[in-house]
Protein backbone atom coordinates (compact mmCIF):
# COMPACT_ATOMS: atom_id res chain seq x y z
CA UNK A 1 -21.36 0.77 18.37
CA UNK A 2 -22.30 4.13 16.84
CA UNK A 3 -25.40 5.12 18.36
CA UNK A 4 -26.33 6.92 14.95
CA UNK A 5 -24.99 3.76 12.82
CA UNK A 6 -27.67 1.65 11.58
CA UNK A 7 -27.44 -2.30 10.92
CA UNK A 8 -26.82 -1.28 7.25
CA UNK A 9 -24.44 2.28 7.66
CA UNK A 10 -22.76 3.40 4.28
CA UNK A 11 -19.41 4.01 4.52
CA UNK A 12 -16.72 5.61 2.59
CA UNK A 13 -12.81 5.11 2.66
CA UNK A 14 -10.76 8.15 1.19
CA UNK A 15 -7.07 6.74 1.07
CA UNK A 16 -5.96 8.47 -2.36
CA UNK A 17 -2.14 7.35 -2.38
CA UNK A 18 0.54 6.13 -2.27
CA UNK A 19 0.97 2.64 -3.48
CA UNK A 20 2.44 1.65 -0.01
CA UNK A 21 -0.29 3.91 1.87
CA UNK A 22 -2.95 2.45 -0.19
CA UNK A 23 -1.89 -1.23 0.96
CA UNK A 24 -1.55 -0.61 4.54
CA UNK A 25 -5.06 1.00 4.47
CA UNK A 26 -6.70 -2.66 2.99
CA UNK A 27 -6.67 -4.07 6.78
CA UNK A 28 -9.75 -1.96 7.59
CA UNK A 29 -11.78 -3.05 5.02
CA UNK A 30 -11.72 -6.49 6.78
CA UNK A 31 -12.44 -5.01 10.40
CA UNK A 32 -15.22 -2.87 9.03
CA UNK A 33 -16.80 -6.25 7.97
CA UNK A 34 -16.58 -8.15 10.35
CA UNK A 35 -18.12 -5.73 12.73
CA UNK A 36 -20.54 -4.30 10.15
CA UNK A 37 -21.19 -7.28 7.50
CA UNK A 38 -24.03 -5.46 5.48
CA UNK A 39 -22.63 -2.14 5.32
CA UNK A 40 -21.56 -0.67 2.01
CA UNK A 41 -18.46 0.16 1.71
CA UNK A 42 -16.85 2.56 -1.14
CA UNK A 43 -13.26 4.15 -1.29
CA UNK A 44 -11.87 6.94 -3.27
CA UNK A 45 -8.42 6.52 -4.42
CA UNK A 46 -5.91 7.92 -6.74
CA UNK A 47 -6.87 6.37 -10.47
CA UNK A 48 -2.86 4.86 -10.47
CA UNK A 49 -3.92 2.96 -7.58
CA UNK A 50 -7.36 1.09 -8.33
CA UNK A 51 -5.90 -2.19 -9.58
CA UNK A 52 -4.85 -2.25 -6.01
CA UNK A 53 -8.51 -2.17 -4.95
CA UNK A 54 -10.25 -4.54 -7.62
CA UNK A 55 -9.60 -7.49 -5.83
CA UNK A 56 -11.49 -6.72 -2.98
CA UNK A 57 -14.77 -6.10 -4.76
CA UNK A 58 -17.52 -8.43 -3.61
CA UNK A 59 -17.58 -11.24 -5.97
CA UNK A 60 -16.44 -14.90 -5.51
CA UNK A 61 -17.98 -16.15 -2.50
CA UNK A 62 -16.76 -12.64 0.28
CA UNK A 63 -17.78 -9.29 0.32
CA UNK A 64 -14.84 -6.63 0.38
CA UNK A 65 -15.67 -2.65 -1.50
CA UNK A 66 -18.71 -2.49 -2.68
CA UNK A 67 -17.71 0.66 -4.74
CA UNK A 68 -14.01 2.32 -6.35
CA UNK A 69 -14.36 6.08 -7.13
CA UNK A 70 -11.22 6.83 -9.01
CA UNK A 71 -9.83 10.21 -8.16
CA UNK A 72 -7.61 11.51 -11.01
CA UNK A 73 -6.06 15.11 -9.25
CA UNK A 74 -2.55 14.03 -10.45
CA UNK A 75 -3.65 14.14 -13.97
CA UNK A 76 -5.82 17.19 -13.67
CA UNK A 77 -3.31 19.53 -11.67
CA UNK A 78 -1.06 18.44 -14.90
CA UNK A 79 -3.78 20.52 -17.39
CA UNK A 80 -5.30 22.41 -14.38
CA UNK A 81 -6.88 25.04 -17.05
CA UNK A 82 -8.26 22.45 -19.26
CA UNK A 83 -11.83 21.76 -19.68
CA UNK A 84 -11.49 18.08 -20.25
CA UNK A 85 -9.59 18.00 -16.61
CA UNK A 86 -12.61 20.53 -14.83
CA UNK A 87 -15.53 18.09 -16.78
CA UNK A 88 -13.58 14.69 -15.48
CA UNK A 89 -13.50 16.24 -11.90
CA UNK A 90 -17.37 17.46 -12.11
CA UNK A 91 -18.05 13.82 -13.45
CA UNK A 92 -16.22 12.56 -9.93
CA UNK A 93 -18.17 14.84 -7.96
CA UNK A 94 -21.13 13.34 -9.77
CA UNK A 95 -20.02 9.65 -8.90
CA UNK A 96 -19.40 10.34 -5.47
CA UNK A 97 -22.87 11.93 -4.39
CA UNK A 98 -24.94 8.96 -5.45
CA UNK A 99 -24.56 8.14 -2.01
CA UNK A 100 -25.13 9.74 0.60
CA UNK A 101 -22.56 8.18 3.72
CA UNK A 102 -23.28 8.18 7.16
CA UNK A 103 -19.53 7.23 8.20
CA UNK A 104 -16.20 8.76 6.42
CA UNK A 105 -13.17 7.49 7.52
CA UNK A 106 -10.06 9.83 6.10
CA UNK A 107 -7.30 8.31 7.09
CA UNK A 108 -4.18 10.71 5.29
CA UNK A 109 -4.34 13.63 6.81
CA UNK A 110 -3.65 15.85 3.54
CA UNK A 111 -6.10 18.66 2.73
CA UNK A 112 -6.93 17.15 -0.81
CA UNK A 113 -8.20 14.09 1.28
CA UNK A 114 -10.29 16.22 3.40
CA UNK A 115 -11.34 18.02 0.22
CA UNK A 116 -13.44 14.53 -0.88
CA UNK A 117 -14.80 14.39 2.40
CA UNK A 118 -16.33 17.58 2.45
CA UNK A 119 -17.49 16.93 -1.33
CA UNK A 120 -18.70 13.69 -0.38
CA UNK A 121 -22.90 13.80 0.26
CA UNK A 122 -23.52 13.17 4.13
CA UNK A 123 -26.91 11.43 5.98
CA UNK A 124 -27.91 13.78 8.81
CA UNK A 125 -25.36 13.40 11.88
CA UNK A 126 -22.83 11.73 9.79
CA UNK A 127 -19.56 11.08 10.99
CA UNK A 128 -16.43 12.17 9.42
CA UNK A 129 -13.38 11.08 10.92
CA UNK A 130 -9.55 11.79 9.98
CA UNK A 131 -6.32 12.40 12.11
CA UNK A 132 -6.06 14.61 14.87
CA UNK A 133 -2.02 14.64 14.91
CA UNK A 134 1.02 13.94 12.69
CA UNK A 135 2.93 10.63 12.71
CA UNK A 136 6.32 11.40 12.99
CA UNK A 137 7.99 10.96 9.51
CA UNK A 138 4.40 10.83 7.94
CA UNK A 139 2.83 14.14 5.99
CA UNK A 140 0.12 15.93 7.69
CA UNK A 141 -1.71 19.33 6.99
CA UNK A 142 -3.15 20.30 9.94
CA UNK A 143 -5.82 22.62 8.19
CA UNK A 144 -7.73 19.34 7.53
CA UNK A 145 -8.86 18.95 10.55
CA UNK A 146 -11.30 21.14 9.63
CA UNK A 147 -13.32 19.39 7.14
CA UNK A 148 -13.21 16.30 10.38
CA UNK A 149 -16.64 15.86 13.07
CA UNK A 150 -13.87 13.67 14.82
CA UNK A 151 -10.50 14.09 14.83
CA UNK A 152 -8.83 11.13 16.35
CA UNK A 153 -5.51 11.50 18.48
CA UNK A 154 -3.11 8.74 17.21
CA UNK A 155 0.47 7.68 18.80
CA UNK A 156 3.43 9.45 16.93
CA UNK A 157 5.45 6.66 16.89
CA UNK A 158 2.37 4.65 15.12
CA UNK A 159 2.71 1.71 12.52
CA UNK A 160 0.48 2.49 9.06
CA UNK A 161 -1.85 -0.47 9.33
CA UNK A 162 -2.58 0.69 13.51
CA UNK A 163 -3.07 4.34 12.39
CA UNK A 164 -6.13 3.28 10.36
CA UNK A 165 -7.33 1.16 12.76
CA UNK A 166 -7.21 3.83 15.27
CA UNK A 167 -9.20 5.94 13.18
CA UNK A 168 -11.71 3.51 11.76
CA UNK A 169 -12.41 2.52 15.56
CA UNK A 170 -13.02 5.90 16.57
CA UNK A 171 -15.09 6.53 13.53
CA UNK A 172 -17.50 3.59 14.41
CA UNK A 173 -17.30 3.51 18.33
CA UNK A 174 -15.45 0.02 18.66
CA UNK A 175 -12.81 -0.75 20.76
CA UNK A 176 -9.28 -0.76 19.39
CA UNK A 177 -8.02 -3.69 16.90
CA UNK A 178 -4.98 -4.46 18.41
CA UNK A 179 -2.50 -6.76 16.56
CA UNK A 180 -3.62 -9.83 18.09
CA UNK A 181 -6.54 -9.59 15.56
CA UNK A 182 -3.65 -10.23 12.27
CA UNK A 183 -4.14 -7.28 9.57
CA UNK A 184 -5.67 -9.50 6.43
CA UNK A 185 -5.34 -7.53 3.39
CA UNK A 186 -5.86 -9.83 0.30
CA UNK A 187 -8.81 -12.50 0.45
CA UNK A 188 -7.17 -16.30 -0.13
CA UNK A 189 -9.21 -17.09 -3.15
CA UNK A 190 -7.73 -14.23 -5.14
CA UNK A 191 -4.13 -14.80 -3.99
CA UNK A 192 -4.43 -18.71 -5.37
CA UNK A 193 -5.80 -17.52 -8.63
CA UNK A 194 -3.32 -14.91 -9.50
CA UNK A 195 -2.32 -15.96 -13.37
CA UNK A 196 1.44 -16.85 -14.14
CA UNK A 197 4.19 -14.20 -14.85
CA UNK A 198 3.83 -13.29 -18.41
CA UNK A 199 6.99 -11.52 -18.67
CA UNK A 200 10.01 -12.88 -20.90
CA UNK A 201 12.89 -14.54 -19.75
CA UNK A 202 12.05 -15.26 -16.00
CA UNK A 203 12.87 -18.38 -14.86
CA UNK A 204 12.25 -20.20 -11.60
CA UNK A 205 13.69 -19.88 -9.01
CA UNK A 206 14.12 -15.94 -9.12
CA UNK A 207 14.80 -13.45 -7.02
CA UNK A 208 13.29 -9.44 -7.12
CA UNK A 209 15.48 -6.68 -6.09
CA UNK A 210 13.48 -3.78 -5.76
CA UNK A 211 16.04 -0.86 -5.43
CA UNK A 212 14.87 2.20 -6.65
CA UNK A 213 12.45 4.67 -4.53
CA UNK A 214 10.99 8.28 -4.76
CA UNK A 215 13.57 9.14 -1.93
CA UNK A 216 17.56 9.05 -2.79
CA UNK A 217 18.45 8.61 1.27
CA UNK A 218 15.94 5.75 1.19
CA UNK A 219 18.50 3.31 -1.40
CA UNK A 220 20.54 0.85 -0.62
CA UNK A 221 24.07 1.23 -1.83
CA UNK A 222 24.77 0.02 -5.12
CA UNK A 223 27.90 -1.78 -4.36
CA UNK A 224 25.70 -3.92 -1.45
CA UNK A 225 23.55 -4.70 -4.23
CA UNK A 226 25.67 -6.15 -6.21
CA UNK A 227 27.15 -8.18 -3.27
CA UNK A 228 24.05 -9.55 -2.79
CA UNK A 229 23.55 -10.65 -6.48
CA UNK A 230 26.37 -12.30 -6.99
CA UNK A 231 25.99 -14.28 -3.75
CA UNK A 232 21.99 -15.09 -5.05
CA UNK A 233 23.03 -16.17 -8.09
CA UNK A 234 26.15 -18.68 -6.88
CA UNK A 235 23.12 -20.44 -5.00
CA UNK A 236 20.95 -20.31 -8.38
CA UNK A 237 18.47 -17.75 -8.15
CA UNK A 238 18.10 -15.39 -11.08
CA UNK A 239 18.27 -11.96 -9.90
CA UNK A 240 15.10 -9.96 -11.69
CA UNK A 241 15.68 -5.89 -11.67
CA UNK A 242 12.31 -3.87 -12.25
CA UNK A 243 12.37 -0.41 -12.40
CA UNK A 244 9.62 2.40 -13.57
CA UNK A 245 10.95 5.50 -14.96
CA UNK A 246 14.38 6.07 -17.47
CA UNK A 247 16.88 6.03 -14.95
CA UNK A 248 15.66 3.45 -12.39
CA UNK A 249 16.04 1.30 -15.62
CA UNK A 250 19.82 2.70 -16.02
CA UNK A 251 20.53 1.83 -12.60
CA UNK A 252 18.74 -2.09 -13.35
CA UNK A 253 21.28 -2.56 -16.08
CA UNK A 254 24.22 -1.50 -14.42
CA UNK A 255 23.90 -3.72 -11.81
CA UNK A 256 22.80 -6.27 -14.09
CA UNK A 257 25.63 -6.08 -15.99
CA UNK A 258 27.40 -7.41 -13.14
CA UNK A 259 25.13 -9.79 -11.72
CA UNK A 260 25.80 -12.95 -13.81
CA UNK A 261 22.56 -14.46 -15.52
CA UNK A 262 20.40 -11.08 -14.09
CA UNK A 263 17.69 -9.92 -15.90
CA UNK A 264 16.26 -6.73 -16.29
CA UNK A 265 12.56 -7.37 -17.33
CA UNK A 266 10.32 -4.95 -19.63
CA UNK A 267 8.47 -2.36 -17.92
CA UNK A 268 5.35 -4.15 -16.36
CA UNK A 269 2.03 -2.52 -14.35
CA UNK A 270 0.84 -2.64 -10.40
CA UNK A 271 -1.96 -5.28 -12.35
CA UNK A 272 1.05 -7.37 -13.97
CA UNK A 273 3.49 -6.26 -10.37
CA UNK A 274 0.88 -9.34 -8.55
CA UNK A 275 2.03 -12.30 -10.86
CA UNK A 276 5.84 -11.04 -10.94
CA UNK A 277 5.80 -10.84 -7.21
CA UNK A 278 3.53 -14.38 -6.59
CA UNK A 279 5.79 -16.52 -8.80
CA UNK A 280 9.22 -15.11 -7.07
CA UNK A 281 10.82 -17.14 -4.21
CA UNK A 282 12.27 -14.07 -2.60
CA UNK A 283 11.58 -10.78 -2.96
CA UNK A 284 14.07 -8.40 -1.32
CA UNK A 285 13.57 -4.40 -1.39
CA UNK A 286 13.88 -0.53 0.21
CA UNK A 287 11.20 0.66 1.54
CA UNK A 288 8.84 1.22 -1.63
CA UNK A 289 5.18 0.21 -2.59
CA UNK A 290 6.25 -3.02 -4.32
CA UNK A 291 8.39 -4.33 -1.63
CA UNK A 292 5.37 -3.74 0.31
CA UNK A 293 2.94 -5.46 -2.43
CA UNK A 294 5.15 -8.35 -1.76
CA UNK A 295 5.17 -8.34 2.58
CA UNK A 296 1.01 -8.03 2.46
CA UNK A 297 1.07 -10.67 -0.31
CA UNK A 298 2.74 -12.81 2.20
CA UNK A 299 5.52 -13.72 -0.28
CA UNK A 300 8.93 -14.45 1.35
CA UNK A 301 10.16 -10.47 1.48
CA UNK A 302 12.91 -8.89 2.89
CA UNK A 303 12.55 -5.35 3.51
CA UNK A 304 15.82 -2.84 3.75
CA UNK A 305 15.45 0.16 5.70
CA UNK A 306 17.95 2.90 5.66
CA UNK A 307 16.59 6.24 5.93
CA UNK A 308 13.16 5.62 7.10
CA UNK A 309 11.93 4.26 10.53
CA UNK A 310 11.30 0.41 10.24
CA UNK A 311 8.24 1.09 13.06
CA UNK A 312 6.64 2.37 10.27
CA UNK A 313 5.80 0.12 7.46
CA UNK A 314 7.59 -2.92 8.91
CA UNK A 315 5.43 -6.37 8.01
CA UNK A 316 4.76 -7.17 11.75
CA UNK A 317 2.23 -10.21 10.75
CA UNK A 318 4.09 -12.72 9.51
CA UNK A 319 6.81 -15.01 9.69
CA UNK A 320 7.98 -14.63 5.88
CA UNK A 321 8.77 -11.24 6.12
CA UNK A 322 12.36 -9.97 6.91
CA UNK A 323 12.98 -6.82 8.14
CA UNK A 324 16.54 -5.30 8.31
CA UNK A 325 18.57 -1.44 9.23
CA UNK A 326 16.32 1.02 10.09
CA UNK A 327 16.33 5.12 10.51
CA UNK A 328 19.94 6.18 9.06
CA UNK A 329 20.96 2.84 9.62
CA UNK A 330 21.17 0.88 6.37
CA UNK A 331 22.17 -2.99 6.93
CA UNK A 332 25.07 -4.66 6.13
CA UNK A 333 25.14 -7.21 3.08
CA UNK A 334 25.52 -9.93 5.47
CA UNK A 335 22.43 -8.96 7.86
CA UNK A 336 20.21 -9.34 4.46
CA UNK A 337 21.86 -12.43 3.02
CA UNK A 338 21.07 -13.89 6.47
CA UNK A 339 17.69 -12.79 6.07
CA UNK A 340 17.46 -14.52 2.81
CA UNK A 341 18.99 -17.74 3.99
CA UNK A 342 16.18 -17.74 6.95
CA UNK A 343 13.29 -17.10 4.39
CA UNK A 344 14.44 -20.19 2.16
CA UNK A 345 14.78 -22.45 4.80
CA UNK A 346 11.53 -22.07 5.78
């Protein structure tokens, strides 16, 4: 342990984004408490992202963040010259220096994360640790090393959820969580009490195709999914097509125009994204944030890869999770439906 640490150390998380980032972060959380059980532990994250977070506050019985500070630079770089957006940021500031931390564990490697951590307010002989060295395919500013009093030297060939860990390790003087200690990410309890789908005209049992991502190269063909649709409805699955901006909607109803009985649902948020993707029997998807949502949610998910590593963000911890192609290798329609076909036998 931290020689500095006390029995009680206050610690803050700064993960700010993305969706997917944000959920392969959750796992230290978990390792933080069970090596540290009274600690307090806060996180600053992107204000998009906090319904993410809420339901690991301490309530019901565990212990998870004891504290979200929501971070709102997407909105304020928007209005940059506003003085709404410079009194909302002073009002962060505010909210993050009611503590003062004695370990920060930055675990993005961007320069606006490193910004919070040298904003954050620091005990004497704190400890603020980030990345030492890219990932490959993974952003990285190497200027923010400087705001680091430990820069930690991670594999480049390194998995999301292990790159935390490395860092959170480091941060606290603990040997390495290896994955022989399972990543949790949601506590049980909240999992069996998420509410219903409340979105019209789902019916059991459906399927979620989850095409649409920031990155063109990263989609799977349309053609393949419509393949696939055709072949999940003949065994009498409704095929459900979210999407979240104009023309991932466009793409949703052209493919649902030939995906008999398809749906393409109204627009719903990460909050409502946890019932949608609880009550599906499959959930198949490219590598985005809700595909992800689903894998950590230990729903029956299969994720496509095409132009992005599956070492990654593959799900790694359980048995439910399907993972197909890989870097500038997109899978075959077959590959996937036999991924499916394994999921729903189980």
């Amino acid at each position: 342990m931290n020689s500095n640490l006390t029995a009680n150390p206050k610690i803050l998380l700064v993960k700010l984004s993305s969706l997917g980032d944000v959920l392969h972060n959750l796992p230290i959380v978990w390792d933080l408490r069970s090596r540290l059980p009274n600690a307090q532990i806060d996180w600053v994250v992107e204000e998009g992202y906090v319904h993410l977070l809420k339901p690991l506050l301490a309530r019901e019985g565990f212990q998870g963040i004891d504290r979200i500070i929501p971070f709102g630079l997407r909105r304020w770089k928007k209005s940059i010259f506003s003085l709404d957006s410079w009194r909302q940021f002073f009002a962060f500031k505010k909210d993050l220096q009611q503590v003062s931390y004695d370990v920060i564990i930055e675990t993005q490697g961007l320069l606006k994360s490193a910004l919070v951590c040298a904003l954050a307010k620091k005990s004497p002989n704190a400890v603020v640790a980030g990345l030492a060295n890219a990932t490959e395919f993974s952003g990285y500013e190497p200027l923010a090393r400087n705001f680091y009093s430990q820069s930690v030297q991670v594999p480049t060939q390194c998995h999301a959820v292990d790159r935390s860990r490395w860092v959170m390790c480091s941060a606290i003087d603990q040997p390495l969580v290896t994955r022989k200690e399972a990543p949790q990410f949601y506590p049980n309890k909240f999992i069996k009490k998420i509410p219903k789908a409340a979105v019209a005209g789902l019916h059991s049992p459906y399927v979620l195709f989850f095409h649409s991502t920031a990155r063109e190269a990263k989609r799977w063909s349309n053609e393949n999914w419509v393949t696939l649709g055709k072949e999940l409805a003949s065994r009498g699955f409704q095929v459900v097509l979210p999407w979240g901006n104009p023309s991932e909607r466009a793409v949703s109803e052209m493919l649902a125009a030939q995906i008999p009985g398809s749906l393409v649902p109204t627009s719903f948020s990460i909050e409502q994204a946890f019932s949608v993707i609880n009550d599906a029997a499959l959930t198949v998807g490219v590598d985005t944030g809700l595909t992800h949502l689903a894998a950590v949610l230990n729903k029956p998910t299969v994720e496509i890869y095409c132009d992005s590593p599956r070492w990654k963000t593959e799900g790694y911890w359980s048995e439910k999770i399907g993972n197909t192609g890989d870097l500038q290798q997109p899978p075959g329609v077959e590959e996937v439906l036999d991924a499916t076909s394994k999921l729903s036998a189980q």
